[in-house]
PDB file of N, CA and C in Angstrom:
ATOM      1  N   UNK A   1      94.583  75.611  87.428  1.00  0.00           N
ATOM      2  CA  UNK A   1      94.926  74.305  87.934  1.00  0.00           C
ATOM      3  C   UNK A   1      94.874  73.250  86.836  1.00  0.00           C
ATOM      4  N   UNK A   2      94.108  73.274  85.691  1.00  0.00           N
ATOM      5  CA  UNK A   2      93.776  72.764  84.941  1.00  0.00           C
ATOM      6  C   UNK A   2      95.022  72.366  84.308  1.00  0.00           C
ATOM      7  N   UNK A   3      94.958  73.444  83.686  1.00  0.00           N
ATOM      8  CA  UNK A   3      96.307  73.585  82.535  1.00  0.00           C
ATOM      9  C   UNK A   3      97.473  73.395  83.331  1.00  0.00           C
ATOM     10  N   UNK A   4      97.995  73.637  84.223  1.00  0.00           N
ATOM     11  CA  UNK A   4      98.600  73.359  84.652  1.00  0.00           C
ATOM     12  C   UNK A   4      99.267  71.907  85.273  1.00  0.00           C
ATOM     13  N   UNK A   5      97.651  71.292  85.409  1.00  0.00           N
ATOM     14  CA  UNK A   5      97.800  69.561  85.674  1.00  0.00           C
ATOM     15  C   UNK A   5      97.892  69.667  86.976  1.00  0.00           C
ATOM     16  N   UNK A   6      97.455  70.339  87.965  1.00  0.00           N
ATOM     17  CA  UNK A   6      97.287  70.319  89.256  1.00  0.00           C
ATOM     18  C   UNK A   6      96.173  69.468  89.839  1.00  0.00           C
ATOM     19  N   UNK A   7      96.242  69.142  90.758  1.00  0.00           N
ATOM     20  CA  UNK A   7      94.922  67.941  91.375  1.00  0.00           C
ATOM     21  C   UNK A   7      93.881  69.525  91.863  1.00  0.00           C
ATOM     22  N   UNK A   8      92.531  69.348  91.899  1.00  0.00           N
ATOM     23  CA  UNK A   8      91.778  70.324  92.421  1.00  0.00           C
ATOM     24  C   UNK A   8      91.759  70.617  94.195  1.00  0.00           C
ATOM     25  N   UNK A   9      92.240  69.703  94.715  1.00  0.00           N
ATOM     26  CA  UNK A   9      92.987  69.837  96.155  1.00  0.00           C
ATOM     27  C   UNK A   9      94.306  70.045  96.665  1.00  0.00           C
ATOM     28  N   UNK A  10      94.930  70.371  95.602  1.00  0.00           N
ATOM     29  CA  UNK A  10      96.527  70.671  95.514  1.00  0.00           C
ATOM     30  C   UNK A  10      96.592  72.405  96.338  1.00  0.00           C
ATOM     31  N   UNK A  11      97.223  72.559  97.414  1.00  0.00           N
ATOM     32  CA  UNK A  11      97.544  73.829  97.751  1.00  0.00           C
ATOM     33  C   UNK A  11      98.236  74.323  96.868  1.00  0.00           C
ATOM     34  N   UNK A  12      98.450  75.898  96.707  1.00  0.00           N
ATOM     35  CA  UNK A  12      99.291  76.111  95.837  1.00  0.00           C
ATOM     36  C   UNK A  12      99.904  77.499  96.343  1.00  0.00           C
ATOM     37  N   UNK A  13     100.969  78.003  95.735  1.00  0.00           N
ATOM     38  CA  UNK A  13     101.116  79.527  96.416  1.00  0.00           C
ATOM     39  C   UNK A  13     101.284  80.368  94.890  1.00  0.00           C
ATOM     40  N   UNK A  14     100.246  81.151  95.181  1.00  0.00           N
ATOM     41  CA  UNK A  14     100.628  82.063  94.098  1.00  0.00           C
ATOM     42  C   UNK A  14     101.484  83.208  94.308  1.00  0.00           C
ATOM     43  N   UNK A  15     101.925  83.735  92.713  1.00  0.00           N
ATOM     44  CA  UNK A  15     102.388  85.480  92.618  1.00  0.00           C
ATOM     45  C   UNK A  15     101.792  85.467  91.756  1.00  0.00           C
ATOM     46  N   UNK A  16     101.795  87.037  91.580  1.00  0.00           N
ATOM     47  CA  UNK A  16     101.107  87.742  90.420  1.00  0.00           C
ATOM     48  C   UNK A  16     102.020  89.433  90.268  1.00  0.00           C
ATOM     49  N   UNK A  17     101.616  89.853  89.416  1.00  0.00           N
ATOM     50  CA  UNK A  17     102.406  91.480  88.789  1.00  0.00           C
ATOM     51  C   UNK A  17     101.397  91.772  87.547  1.00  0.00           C
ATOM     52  N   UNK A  18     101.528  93.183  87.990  1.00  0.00           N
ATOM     53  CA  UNK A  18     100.746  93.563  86.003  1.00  0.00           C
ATOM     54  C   UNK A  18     100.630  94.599  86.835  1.00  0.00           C
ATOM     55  N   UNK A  19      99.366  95.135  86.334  1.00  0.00           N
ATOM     56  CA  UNK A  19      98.419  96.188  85.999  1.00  0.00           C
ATOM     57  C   UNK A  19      98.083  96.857  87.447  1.00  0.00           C
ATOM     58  N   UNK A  20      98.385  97.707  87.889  1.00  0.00           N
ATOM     59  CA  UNK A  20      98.737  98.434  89.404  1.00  0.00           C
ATOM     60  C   UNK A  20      96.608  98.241  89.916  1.00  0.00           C
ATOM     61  N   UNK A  21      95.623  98.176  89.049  1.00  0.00           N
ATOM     62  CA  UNK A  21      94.601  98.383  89.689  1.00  0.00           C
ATOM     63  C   UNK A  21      94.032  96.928  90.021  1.00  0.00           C
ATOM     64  N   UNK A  22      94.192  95.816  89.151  1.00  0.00           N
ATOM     65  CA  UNK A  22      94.083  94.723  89.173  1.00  0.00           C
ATOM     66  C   UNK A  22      94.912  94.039  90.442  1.00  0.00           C
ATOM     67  N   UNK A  23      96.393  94.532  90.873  1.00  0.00           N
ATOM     68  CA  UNK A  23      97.139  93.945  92.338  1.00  0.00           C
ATOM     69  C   UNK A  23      96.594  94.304  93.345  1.00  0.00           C
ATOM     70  N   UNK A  24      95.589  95.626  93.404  1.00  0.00           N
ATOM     71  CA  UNK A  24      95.222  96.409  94.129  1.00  0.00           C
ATOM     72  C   UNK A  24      93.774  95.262  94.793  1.00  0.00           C
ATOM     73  N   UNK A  25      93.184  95.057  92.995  1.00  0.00           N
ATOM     74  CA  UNK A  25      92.016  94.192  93.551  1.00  0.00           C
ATOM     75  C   UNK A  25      92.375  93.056  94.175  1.00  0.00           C
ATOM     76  N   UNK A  26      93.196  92.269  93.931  1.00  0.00           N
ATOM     77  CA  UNK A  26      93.521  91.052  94.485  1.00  0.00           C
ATOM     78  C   UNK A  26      94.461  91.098  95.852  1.00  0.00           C
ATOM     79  N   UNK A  27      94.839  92.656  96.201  1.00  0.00           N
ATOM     80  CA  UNK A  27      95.450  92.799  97.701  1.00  0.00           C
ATOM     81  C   UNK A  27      93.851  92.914  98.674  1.00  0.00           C
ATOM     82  N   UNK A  28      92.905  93.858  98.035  1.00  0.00           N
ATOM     83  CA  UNK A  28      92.176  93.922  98.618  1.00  0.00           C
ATOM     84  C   UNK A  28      91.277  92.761  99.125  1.00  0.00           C
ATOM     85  N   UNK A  29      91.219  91.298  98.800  1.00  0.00           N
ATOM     86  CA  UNK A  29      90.740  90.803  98.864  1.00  0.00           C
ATOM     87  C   UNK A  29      91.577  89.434  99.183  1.00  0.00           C
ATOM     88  N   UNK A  30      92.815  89.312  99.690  1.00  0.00           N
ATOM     89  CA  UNK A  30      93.028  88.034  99.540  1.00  0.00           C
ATOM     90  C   UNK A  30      92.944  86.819 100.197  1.00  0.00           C
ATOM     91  N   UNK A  31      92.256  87.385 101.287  1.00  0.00           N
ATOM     92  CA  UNK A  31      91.289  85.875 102.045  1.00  0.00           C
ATOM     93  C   UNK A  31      90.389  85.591 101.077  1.00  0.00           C
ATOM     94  N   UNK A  32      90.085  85.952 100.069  1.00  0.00           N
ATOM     95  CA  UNK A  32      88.770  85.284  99.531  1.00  0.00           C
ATOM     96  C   UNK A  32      89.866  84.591  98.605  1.00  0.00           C
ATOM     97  N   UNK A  33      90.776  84.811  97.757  1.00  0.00           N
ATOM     98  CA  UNK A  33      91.332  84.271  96.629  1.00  0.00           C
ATOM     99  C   UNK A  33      92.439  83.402  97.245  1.00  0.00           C
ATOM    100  N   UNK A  34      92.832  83.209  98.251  1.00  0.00           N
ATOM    101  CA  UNK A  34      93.339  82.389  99.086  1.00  0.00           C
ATOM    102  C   UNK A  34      92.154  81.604  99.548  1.00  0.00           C
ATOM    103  N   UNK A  35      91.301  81.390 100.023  1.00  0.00           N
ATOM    104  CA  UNK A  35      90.219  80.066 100.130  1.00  0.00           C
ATOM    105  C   UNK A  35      89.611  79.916  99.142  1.00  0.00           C
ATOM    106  N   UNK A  36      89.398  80.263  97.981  1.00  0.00           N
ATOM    107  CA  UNK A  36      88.964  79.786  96.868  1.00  0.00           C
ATOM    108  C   UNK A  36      89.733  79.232  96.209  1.00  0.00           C
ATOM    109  N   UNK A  37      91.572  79.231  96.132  1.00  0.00           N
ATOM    110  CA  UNK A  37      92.068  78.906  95.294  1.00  0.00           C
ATOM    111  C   UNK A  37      92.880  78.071  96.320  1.00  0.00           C
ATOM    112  N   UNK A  38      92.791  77.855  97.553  1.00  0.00           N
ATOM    113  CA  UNK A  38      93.315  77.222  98.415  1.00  0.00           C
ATOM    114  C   UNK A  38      95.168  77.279  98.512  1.00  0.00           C
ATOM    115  N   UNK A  39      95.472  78.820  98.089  1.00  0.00           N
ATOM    116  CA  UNK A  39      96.530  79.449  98.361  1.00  0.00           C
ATOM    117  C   UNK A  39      97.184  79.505  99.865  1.00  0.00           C
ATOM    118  N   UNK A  40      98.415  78.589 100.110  1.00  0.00           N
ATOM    119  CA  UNK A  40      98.437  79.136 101.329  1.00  0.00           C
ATOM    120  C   UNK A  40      99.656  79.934 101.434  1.00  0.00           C
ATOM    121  N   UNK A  41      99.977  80.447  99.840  1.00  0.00           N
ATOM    122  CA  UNK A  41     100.810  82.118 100.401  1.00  0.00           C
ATOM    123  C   UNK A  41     100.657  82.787  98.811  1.00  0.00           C
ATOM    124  N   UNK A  42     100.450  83.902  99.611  1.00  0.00           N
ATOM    125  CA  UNK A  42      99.993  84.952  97.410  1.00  0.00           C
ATOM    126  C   UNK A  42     100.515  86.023  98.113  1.00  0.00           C
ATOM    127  N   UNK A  43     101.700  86.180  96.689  1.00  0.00           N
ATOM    128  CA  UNK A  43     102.701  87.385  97.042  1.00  0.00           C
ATOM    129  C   UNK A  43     102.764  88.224  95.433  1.00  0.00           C
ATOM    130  N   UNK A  44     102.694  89.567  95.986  1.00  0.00           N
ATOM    131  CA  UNK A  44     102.512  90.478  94.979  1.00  0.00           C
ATOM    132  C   UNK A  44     103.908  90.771  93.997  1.00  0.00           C
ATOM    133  N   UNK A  45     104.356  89.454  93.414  1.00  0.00           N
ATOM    134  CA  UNK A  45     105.594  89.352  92.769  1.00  0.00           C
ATOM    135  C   UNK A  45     105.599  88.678  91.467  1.00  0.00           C
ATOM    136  N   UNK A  46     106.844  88.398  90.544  1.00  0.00           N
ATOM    137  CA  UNK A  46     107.091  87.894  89.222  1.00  0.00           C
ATOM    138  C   UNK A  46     107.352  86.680  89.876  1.00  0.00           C
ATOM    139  N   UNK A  47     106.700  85.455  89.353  1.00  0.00           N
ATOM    140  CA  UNK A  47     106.734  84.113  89.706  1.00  0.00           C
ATOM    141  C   UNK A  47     108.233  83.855  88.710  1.00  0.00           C
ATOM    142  N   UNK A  48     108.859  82.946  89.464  1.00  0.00           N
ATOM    143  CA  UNK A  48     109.895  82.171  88.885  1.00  0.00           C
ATOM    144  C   UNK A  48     109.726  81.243  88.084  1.00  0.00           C
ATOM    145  N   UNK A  49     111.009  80.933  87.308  1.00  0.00           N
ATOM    146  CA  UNK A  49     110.791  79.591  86.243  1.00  0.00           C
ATOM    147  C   UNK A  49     109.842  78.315  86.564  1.00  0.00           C
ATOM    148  N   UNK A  50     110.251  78.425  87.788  1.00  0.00           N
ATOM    149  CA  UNK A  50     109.647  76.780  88.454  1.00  0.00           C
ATOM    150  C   UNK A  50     107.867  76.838  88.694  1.00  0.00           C
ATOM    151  N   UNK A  51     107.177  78.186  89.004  1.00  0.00           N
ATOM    152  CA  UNK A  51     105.815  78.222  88.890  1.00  0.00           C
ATOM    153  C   UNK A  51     105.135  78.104  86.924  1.00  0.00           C
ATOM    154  N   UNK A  52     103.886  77.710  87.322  1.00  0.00           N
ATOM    155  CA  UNK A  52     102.739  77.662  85.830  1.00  0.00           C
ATOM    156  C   UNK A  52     102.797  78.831  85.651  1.00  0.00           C
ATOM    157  N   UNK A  53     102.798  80.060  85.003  1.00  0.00           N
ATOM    158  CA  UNK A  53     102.372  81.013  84.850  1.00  0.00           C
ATOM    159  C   UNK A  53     101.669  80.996  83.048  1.00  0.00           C
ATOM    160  N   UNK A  54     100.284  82.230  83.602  1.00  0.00           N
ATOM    161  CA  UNK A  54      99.819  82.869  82.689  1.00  0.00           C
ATOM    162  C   UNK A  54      99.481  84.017  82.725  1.00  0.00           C
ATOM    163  N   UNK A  55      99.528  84.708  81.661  1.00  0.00           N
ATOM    164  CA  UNK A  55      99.211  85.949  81.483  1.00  0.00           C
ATOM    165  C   UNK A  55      97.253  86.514  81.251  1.00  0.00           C
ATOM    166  N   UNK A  56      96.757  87.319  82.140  1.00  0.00           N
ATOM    167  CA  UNK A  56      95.384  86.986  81.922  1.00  0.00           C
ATOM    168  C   UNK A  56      95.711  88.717  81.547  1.00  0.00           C
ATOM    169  N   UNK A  57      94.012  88.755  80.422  1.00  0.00           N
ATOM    170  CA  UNK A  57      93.742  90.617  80.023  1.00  0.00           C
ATOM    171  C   UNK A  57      92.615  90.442  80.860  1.00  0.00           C
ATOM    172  N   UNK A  58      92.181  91.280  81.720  1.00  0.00           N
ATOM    173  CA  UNK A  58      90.991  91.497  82.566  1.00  0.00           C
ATOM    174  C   UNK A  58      90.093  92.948  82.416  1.00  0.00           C
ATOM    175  N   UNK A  59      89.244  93.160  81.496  1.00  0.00           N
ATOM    176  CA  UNK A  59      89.248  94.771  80.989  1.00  0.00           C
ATOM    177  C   UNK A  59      89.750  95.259  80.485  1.00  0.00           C
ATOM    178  N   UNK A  60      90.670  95.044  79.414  1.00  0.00           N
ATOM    179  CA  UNK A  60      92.090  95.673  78.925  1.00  0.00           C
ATOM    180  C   UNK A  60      93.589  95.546  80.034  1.00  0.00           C
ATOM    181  N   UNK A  61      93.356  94.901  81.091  1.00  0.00           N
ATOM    182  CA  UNK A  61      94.617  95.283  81.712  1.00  0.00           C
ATOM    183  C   UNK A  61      95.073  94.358  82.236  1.00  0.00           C
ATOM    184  N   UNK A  62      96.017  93.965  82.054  1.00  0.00           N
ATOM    185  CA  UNK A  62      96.954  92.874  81.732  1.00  0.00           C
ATOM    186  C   UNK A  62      97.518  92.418  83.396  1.00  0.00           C
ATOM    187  N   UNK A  63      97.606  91.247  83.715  1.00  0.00           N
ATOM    188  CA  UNK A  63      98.120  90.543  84.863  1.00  0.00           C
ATOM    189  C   UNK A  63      98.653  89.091  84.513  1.00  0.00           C
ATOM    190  N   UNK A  64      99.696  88.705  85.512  1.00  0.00           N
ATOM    191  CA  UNK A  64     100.420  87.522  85.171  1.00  0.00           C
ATOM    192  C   UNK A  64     100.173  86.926  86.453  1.00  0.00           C
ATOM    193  N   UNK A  65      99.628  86.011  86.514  1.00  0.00           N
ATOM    194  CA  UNK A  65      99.692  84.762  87.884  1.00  0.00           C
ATOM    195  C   UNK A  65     100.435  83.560  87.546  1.00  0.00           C
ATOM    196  N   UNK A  66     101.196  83.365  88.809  1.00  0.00           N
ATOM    197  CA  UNK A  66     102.378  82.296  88.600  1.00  0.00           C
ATOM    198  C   UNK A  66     101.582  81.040  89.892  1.00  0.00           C
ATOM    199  N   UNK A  67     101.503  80.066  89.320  1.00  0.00           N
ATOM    200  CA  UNK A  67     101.135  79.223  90.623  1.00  0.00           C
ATOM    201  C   UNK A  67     101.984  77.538  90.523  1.00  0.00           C
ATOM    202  N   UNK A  68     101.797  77.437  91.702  1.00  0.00           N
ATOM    203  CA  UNK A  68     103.203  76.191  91.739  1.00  0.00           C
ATOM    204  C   UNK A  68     102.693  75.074  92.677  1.00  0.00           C
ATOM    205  N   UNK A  69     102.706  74.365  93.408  1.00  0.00           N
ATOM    206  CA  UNK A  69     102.377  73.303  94.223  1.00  0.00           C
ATOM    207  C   UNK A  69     102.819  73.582  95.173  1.00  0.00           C
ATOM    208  N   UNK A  70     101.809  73.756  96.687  1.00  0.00           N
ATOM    209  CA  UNK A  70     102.691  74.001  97.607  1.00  0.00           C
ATOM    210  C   UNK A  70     103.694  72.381  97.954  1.00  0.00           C
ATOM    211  N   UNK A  71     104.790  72.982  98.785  1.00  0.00           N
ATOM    212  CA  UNK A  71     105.454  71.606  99.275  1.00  0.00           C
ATOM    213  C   UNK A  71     105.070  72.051 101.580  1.00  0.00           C
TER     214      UNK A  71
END
């Protein structure tokens, strides 16, 4: 949110792609990363031009989260 310049109460909807064990963790869990990140839609996809995206290494294994402002 930071880097991105988002307000810390800004909804947002994420995607994400990478590393098949890392989507796995974040399917398994995404009521928690949806109220923590106050997501109100996270889809297991390549974010478009118009989302922030970054690329995170988490253990060696690589994931991309795209996040955007909800409207």
């Amino acid at each position: 949110r930071k880097s991105a310049g988002f307000n810390i109460s800004d909804h947002i909807i994420l995607k994400y792609y990478g590393n098949p064990n890392i989507q796995e963790i974040i399917e398994n869990h995404l009521d928690y990363v949806s109220s923590e990140t106050l997501a109100d839609d996270i889809e297991s996809a390549k974010p478009s031009a118009d989302f922030y995206i970054e690329t995170l290494n988490i253990e060696d294994k690589e994931v991309v989260i795209g996040i955007k402002v909800s409207t």
